[in-house]
N, C-alpha and C. Protein backbone atom coordinates (compact mmCIF):
# COMPACT_ATOMS: atom_id res chain seq x y z
N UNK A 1 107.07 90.42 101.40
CA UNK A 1 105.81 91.10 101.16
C UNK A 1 105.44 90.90 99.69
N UNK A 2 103.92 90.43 99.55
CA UNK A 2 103.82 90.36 98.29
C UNK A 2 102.54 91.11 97.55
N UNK A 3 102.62 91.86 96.79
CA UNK A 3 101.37 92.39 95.96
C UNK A 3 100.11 91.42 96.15
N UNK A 4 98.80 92.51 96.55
CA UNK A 4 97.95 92.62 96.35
C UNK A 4 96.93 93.13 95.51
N UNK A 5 96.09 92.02 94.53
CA UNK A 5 95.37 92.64 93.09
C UNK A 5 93.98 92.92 93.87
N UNK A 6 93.71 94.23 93.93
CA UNK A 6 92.81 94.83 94.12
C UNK A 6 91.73 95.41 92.79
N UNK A 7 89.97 94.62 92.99
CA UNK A 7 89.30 94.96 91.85
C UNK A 7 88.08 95.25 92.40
N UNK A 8 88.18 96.52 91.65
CA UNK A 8 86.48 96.90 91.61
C UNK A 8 85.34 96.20 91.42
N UNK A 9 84.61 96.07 92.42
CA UNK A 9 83.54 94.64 91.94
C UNK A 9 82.51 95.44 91.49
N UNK A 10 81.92 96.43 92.25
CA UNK A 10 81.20 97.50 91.67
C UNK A 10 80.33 99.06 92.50
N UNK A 11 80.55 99.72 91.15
CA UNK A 11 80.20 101.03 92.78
C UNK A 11 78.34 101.07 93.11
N UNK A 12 77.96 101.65 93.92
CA UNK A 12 76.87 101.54 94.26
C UNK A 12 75.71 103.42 94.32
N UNK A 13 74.64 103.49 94.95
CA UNK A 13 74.90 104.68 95.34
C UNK A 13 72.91 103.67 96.24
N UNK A 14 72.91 104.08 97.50
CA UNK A 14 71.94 104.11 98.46
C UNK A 14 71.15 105.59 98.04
N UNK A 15 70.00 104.67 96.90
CA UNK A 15 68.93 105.96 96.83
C UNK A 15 68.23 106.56 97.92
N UNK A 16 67.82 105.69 99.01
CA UNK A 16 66.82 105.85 99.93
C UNK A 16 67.61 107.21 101.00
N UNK A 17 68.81 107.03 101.03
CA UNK A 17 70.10 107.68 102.25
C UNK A 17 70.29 109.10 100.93
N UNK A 18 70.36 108.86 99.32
CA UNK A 18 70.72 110.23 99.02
C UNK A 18 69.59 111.34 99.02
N UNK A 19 68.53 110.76 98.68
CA UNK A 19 67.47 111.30 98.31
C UNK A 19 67.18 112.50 99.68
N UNK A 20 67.41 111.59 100.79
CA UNK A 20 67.29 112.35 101.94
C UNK A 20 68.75 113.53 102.26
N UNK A 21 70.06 113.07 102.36
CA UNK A 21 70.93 113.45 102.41
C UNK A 21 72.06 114.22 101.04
N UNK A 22 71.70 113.68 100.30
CA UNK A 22 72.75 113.72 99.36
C UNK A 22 72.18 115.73 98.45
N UNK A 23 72.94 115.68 97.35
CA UNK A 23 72.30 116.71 96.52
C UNK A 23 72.01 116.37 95.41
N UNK A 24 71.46 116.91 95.21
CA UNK A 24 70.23 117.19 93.85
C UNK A 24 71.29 115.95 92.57
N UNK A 25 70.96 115.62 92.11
CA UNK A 25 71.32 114.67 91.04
C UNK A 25 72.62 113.57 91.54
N UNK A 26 72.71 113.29 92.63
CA UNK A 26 74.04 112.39 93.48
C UNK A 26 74.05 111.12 92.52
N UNK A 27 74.95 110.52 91.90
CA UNK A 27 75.18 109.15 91.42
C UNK A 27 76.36 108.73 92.11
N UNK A 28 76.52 107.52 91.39
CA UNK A 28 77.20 105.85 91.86
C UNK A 28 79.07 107.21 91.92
N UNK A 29 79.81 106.73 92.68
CA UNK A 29 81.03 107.23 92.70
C UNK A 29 81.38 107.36 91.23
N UNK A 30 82.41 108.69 90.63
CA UNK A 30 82.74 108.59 89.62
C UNK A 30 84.07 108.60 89.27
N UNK A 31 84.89 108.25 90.67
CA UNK A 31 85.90 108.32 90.16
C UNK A 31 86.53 106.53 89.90
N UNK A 32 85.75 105.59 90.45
CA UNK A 32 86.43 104.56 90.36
C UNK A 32 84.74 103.28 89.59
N UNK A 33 85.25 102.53 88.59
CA UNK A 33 84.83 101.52 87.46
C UNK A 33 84.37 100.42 88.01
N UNK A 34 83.36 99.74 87.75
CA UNK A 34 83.74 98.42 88.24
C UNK A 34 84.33 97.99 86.90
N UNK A 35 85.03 97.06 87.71
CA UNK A 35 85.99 96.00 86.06
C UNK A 35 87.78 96.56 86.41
N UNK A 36 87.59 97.19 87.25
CA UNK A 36 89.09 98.32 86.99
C UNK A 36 90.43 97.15 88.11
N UNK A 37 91.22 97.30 87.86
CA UNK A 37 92.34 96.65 88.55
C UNK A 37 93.69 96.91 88.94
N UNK A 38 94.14 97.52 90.35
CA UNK A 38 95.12 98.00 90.67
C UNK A 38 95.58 96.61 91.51
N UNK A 39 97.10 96.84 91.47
CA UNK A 39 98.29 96.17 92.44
C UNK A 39 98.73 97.50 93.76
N UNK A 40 98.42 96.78 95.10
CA UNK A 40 99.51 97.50 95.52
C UNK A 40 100.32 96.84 97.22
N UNK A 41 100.78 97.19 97.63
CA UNK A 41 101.27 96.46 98.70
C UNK A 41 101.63 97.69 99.48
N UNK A 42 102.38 98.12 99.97
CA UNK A 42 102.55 99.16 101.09
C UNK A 42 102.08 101.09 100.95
N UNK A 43 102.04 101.32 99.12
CA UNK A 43 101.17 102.23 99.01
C UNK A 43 100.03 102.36 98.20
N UNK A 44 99.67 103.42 98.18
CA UNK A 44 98.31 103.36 97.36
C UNK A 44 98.76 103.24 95.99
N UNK A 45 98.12 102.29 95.01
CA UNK A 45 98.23 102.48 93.93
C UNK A 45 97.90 104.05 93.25
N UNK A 46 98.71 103.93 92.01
CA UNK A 46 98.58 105.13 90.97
C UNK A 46 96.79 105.27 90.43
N UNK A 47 96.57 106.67 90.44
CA UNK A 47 94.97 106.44 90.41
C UNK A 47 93.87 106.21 90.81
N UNK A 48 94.30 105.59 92.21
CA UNK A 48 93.23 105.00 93.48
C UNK A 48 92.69 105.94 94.49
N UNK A 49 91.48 106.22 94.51
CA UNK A 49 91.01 106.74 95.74
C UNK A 49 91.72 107.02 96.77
N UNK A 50 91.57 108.45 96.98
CA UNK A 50 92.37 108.39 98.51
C UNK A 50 92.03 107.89 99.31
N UNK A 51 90.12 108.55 99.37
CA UNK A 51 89.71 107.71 100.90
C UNK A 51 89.21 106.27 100.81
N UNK A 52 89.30 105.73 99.39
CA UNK A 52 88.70 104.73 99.45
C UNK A 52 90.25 103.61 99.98
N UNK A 53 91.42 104.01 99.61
CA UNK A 53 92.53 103.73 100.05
C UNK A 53 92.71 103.70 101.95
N UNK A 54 92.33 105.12 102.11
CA UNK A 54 92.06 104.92 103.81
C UNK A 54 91.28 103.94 104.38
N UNK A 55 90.28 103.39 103.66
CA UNK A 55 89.33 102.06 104.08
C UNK A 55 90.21 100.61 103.82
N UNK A 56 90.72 101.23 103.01
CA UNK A 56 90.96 99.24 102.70
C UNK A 56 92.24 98.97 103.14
N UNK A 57 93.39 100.08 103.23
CA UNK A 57 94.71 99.66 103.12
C UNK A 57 95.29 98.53 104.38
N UNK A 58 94.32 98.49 105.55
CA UNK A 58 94.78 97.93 106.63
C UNK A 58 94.50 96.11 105.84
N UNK A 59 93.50 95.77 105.43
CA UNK A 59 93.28 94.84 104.69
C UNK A 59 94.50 94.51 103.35
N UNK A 60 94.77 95.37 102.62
CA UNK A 60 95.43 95.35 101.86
C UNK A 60 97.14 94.47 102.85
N UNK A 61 97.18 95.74 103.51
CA UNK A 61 98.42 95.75 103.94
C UNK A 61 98.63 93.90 104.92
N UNK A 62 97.59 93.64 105.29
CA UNK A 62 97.49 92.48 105.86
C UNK A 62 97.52 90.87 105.07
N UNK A 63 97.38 91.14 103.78
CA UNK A 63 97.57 90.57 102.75
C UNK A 63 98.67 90.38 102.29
N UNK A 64 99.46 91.37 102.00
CA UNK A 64 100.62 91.62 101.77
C UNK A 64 101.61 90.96 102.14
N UNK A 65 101.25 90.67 104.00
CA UNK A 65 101.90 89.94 104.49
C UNK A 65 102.01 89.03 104.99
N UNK A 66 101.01 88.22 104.84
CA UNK A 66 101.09 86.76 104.62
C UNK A 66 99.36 86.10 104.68
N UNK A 67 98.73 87.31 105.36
CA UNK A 67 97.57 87.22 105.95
C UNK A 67 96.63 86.09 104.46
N UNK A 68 97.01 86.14 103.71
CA UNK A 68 96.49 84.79 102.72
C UNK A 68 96.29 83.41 102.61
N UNK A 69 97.09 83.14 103.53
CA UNK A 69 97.09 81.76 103.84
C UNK A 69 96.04 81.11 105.05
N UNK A 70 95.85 81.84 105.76
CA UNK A 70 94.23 82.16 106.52
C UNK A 70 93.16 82.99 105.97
N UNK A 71 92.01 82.47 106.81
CA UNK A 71 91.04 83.44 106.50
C UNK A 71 90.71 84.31 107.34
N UNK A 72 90.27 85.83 107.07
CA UNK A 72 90.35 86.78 108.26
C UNK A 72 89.20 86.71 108.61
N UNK A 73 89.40 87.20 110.12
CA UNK A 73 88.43 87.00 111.42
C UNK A 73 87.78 85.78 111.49
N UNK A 74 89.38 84.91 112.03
CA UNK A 74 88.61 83.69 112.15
C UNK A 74 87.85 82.47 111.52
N UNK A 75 87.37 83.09 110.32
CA UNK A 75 86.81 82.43 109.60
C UNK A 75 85.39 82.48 109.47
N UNK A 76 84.72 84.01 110.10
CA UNK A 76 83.50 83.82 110.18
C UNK A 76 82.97 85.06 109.38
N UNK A 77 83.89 85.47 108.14
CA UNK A 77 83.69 86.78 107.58
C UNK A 77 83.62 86.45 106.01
N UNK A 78 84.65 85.80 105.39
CA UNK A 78 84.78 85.12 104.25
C UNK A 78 85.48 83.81 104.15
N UNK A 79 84.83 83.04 103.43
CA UNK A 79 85.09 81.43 103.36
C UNK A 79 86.48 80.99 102.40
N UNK A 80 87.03 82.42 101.50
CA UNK A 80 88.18 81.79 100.81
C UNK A 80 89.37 82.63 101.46
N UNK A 81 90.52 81.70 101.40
CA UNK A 81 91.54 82.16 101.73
C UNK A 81 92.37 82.97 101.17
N UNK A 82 93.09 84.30 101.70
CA UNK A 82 93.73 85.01 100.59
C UNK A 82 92.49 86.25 99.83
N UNK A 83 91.50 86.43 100.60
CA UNK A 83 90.93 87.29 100.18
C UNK A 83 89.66 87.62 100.69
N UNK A 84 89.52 89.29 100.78
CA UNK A 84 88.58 90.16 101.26
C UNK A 84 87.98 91.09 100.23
N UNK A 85 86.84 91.14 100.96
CA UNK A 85 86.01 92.00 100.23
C UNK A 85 85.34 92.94 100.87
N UNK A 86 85.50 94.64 100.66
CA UNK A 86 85.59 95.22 101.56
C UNK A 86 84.86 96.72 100.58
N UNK A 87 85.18 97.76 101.21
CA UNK A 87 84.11 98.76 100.34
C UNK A 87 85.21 100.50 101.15
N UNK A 88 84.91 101.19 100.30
CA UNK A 88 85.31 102.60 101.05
C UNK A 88 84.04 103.06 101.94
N UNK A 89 84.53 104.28 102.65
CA UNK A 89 84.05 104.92 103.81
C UNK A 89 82.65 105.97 103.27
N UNK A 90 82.05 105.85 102.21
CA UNK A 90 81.10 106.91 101.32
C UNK A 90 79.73 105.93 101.65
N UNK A 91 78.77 106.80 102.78
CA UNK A 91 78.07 106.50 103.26
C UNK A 91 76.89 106.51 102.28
N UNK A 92 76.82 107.40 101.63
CA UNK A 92 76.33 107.22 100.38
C UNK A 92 76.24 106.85 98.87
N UNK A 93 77.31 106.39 98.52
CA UNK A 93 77.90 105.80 97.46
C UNK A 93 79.44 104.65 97.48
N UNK A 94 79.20 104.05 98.77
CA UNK A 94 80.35 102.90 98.56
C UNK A 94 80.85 102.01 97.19
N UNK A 95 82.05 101.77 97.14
CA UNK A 95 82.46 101.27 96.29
C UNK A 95 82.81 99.90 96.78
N UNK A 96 82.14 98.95 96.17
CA UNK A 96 82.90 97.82 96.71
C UNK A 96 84.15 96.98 95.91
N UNK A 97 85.29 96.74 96.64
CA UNK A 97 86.00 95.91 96.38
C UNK A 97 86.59 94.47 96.72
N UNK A 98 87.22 93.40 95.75
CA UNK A 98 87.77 92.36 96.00
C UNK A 98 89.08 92.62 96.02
N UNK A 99 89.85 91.91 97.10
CA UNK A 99 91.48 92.31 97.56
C UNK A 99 91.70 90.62 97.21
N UNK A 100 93.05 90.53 97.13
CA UNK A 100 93.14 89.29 96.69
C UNK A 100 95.04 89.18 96.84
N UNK A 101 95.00 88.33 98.08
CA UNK A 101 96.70 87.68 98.04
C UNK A 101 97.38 87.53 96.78
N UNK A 102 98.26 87.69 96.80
CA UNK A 102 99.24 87.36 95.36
C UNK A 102 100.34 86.38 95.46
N UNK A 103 100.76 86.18 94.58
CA UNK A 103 102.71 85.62 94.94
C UNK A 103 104.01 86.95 93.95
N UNK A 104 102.88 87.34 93.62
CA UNK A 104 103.97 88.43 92.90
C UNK A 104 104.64 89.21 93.81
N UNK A 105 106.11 88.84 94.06
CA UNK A 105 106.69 89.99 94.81
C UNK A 105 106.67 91.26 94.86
N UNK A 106 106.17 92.00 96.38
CA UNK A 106 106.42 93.22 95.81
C UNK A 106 107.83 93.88 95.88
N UNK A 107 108.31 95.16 95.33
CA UNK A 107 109.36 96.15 95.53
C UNK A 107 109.71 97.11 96.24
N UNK A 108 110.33 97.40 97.00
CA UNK A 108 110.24 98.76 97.59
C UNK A 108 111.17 99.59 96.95
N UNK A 109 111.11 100.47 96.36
CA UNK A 109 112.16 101.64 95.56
C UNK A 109 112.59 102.27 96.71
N UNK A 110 114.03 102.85 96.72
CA UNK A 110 114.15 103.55 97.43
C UNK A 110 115.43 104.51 96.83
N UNK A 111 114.38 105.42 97.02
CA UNK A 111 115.59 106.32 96.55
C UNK A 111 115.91 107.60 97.65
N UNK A 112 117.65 107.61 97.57
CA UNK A 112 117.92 108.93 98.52
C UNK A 112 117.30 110.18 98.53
N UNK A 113 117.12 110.89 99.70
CA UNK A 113 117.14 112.00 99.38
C UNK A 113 118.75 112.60 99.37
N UNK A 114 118.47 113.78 98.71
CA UNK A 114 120.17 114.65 98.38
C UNK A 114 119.71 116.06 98.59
């Protein structure tokens, strides 16, 4: 299994969807940058969105494991290999991200419980 560099390409916010839905002063997500750059392979990186983690990790996790050397779905979704581009579940302010195969091994720590 190997690390996946996951980057913020950039957050967004759908004026037309807040204006109607959202509250009174709603902006672009604030908890995550574009420019920003986490590693992770089987958990969520340190700092990362939870739910934006619930959106991507199946992607992530598919990367991880080998899924780089093809392109997913076939080939009729993105044209380079080793990488997706994908967004969290915020119907009103998605964040989009680039996932990206690695060769950096990942680690699994494991430590007992006692």
């Amino acid at each position: 299994m190997n690390k996946v560099k996951i980057t913020v390409l950039k957050t967004t916010l759908d004026r037309e969807l807040a204006e109607e839905y959202g509250v009174p002063g709603l902006k672009a997500c604030p908890m995550m940058k574009a420019g920003q750059v986490f590693y992770a392979d089987y958990a969520k990186p340190e700092g990362f969105c939870d739910e934006a983690w619930k959106a991507i990790y199946q992607y992530v996790f598919a990367l991880a494991h080998g899924a780089g050397e093809e392109l997913f779905y076939y080939g009729d979704w993105i044209r380079k290999p080793g990488v997706a581009i994908c967004s969290c579940n915020d119907g009103l302010r998605p964040v989009i991200f680039k996932l990206e195969a690695t060769d950096h091994q990942a680690s699994i720590e494991y430590t007992p419980v006692r």
